[in-house]
N, C-alpha and C. Protein backbone atom coordinates (compact mmCIF):
# COMPACT_ATOMS: atom_id res chain seq x y z
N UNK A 1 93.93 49.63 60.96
CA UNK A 1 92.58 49.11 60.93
C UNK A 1 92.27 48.65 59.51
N UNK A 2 91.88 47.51 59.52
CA UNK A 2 91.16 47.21 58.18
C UNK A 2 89.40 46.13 58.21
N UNK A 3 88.92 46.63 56.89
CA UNK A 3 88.00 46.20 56.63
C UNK A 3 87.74 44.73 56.18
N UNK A 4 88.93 43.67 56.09
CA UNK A 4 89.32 42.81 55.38
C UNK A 4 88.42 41.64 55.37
N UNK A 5 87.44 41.70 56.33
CA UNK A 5 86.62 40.48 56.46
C UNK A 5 85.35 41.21 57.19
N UNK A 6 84.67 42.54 57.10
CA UNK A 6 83.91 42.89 57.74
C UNK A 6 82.48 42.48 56.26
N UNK A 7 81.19 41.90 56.99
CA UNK A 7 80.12 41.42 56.30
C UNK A 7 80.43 39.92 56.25
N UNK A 8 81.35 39.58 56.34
CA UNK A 8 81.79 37.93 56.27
C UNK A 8 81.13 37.70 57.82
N UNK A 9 81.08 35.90 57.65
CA UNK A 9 80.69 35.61 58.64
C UNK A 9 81.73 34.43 59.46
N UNK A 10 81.39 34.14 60.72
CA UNK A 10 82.05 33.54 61.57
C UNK A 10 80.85 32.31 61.98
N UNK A 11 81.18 30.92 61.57
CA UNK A 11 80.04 30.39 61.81
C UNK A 11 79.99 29.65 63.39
N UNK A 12 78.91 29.13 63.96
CA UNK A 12 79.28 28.80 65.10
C UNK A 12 78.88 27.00 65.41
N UNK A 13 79.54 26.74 66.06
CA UNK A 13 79.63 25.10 66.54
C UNK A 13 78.38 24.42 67.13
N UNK A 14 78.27 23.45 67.50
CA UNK A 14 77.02 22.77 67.71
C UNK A 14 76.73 23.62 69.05
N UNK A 15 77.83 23.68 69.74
CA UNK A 15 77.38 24.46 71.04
C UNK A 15 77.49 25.62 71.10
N UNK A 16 77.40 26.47 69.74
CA UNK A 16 77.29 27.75 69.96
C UNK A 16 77.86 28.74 70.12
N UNK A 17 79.52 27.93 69.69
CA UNK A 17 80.68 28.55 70.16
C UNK A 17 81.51 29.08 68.72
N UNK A 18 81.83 30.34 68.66
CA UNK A 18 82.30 30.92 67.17
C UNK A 18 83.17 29.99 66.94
N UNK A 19 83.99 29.35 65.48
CA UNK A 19 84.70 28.90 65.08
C UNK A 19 85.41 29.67 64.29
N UNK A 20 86.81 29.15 64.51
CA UNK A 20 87.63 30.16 63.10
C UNK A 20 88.89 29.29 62.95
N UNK A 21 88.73 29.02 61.34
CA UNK A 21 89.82 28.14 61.00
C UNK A 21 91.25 28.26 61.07
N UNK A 22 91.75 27.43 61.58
CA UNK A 22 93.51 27.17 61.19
C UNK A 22 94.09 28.32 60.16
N UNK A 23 92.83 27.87 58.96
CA UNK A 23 93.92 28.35 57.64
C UNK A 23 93.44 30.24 57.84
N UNK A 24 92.06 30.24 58.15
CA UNK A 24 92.24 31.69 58.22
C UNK A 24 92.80 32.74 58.76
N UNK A 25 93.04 32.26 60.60
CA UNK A 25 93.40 32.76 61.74
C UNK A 25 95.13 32.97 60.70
N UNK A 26 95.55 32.07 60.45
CA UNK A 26 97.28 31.96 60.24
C UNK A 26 97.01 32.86 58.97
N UNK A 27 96.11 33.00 57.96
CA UNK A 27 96.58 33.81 56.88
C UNK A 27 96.15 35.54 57.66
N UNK A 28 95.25 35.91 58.19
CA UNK A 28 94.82 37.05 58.48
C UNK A 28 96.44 37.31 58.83
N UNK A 29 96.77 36.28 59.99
CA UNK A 29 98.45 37.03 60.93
C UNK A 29 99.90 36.47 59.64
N UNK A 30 99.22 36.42 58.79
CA UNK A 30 100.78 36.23 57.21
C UNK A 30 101.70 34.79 57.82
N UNK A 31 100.98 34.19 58.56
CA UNK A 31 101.27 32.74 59.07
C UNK A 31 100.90 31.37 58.16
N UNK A 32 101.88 30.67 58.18
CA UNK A 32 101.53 29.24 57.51
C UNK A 32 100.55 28.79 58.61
N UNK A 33 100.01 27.83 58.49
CA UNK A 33 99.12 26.65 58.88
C UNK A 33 100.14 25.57 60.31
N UNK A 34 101.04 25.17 59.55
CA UNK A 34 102.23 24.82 60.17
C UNK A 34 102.69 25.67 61.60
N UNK A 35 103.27 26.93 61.20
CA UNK A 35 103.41 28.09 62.30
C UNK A 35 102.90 28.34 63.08
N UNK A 36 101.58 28.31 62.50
CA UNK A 36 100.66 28.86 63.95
C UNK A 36 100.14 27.82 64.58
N UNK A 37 99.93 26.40 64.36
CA UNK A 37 100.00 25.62 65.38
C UNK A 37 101.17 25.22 65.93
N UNK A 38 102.23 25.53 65.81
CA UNK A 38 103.70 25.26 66.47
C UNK A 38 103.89 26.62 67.74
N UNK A 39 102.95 27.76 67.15
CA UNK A 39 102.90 28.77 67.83
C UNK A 39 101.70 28.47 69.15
N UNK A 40 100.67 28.12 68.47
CA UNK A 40 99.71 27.53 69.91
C UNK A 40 100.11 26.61 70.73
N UNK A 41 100.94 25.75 69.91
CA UNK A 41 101.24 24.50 70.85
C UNK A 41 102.28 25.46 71.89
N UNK A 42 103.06 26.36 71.81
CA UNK A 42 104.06 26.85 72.81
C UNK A 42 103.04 27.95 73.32
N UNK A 43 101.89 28.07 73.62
CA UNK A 43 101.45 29.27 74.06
C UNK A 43 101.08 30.37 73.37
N UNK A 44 102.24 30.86 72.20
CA UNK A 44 101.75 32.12 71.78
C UNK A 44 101.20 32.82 71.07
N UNK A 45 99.79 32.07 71.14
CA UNK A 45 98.47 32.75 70.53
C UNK A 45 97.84 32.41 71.48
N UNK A 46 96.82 34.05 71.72
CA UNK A 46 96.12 33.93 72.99
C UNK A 46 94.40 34.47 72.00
N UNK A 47 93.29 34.05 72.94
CA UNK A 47 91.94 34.64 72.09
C UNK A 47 91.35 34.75 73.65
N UNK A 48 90.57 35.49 73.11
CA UNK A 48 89.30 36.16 74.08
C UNK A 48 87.62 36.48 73.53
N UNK A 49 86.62 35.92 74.30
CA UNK A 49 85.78 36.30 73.46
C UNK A 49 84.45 36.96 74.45
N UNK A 50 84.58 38.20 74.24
CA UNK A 50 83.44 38.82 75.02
C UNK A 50 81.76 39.08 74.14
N UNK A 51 81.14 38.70 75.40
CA UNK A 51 79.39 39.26 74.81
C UNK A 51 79.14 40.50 75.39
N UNK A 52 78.83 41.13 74.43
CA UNK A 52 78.12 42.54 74.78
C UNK A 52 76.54 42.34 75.72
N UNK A 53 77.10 43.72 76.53
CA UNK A 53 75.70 43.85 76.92
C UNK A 53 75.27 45.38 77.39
N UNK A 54 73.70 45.62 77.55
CA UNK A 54 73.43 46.79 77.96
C UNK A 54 73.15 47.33 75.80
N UNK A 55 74.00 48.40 75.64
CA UNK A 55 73.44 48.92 74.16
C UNK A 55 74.22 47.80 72.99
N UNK A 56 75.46 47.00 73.84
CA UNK A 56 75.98 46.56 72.78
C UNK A 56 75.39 44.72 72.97
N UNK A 57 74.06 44.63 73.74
CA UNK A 57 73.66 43.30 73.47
C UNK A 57 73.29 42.53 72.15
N UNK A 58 73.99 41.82 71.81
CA UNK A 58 73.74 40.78 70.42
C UNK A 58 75.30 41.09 69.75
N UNK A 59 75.96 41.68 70.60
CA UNK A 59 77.26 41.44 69.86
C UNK A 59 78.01 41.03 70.71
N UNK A 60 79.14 40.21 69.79
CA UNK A 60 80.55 39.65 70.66
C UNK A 60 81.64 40.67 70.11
N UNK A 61 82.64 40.07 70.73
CA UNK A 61 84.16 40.39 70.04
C UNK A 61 84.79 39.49 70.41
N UNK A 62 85.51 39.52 69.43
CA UNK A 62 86.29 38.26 69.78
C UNK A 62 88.25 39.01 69.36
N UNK A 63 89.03 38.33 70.25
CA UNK A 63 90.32 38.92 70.25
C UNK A 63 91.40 37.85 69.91
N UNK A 64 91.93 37.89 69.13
CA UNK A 64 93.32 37.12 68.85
C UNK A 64 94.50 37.81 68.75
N UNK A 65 95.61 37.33 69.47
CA UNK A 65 96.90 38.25 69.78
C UNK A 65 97.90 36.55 69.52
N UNK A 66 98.88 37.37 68.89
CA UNK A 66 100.34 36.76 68.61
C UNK A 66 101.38 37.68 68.86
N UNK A 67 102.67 37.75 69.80
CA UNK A 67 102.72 38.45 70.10
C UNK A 67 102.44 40.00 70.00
N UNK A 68 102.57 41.03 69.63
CA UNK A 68 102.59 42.60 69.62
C UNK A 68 101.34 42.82 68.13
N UNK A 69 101.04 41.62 67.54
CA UNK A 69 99.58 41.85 66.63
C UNK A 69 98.35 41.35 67.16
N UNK A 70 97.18 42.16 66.88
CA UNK A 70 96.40 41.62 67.53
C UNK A 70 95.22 41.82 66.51
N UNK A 71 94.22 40.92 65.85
CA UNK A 71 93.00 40.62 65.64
C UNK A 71 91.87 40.92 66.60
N UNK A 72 90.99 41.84 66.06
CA UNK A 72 89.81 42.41 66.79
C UNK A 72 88.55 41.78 65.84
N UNK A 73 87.80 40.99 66.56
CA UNK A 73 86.22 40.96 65.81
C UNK A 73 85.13 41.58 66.15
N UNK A 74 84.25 42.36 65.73
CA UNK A 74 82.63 42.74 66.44
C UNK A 74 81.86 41.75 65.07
N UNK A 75 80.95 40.82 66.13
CA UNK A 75 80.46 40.02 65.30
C UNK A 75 78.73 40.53 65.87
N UNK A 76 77.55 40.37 64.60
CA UNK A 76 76.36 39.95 65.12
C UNK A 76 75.83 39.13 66.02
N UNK A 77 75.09 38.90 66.73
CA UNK A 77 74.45 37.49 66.79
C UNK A 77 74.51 36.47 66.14
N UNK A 78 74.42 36.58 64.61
CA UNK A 78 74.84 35.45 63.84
C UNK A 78 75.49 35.73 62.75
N UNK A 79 76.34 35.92 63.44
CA UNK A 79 78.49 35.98 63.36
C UNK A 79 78.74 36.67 62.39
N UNK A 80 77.61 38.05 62.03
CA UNK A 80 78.14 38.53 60.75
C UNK A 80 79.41 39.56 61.25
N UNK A 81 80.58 39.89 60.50
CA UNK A 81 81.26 40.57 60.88
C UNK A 81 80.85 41.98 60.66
N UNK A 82 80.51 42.46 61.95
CA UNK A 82 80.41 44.40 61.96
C UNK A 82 81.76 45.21 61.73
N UNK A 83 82.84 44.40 62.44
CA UNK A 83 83.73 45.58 62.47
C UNK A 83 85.36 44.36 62.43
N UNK A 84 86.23 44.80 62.03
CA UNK A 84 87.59 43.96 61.28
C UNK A 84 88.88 45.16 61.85
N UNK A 85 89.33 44.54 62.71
CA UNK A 85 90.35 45.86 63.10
C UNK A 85 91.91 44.50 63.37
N UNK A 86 92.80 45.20 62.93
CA UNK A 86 94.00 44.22 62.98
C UNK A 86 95.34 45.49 63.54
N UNK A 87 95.52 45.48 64.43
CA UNK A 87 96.41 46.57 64.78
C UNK A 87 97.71 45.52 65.60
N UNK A 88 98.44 46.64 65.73
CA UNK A 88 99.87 46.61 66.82
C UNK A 88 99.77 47.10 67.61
N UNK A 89 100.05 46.25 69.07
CA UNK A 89 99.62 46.99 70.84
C UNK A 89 100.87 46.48 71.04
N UNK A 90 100.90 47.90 72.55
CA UNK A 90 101.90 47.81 73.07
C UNK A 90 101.65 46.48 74.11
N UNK A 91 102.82 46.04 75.16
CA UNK A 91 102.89 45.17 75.70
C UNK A 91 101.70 45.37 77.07
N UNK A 92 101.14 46.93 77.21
CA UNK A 92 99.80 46.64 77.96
C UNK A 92 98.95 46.60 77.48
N UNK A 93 98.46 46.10 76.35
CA UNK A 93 97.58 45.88 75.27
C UNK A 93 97.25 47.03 74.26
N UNK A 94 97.64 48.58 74.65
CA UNK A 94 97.07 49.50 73.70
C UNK A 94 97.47 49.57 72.22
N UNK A 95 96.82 49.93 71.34
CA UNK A 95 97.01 49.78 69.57
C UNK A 95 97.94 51.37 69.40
N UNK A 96 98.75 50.80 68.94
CA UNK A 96 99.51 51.81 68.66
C UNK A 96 98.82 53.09 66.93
């Protein structure tokens, strides 16, 4: 787990949709720019982005996985980062 980008923000698109750059996504995972779109273009980077609701309404998370690493976000409402978790899961998703 790390703190590496928690208080930073994630800004969002005209429609409202989080953005996250090329260069950051590939440096968080120790990836060139190059790599990790050679890696999306074949599939293997996957994201997910859930809204909280019930106690955790006004937050998302957002998930990025390359294979067996995976990027965790808890963002505000306006995309401040709450929580920065970067772990290794097994192949049914759990963090080792």
């Amino acid at each position: 787990m790390s703190a590496q980008e928690t208080g930073t923000f994630i800004e969002r698109n005209a429609e409202g949709q989080f953005e996250i750059g090329a260069e950051r996504l590939a440096r968080r995972f120790g990836l060139g720019v190059d790599d990790l779109r050679a890696m999306t273009a074949r599939g293997q980077v996957r994201s997910s982005v859930e809204r909280g609701d019930g106690a955790d309404t006004g937050r998302w998370r957002l998930s990025f996985r390359i294979g067996n690493r995976r990027w965790r976000l808890t963002l505000c409402e306006d995309g401040m980062i709450e929580d920065d978790e970067f772990s290794i899961v097994t192949s049914g998703g759990r963090s080792l």
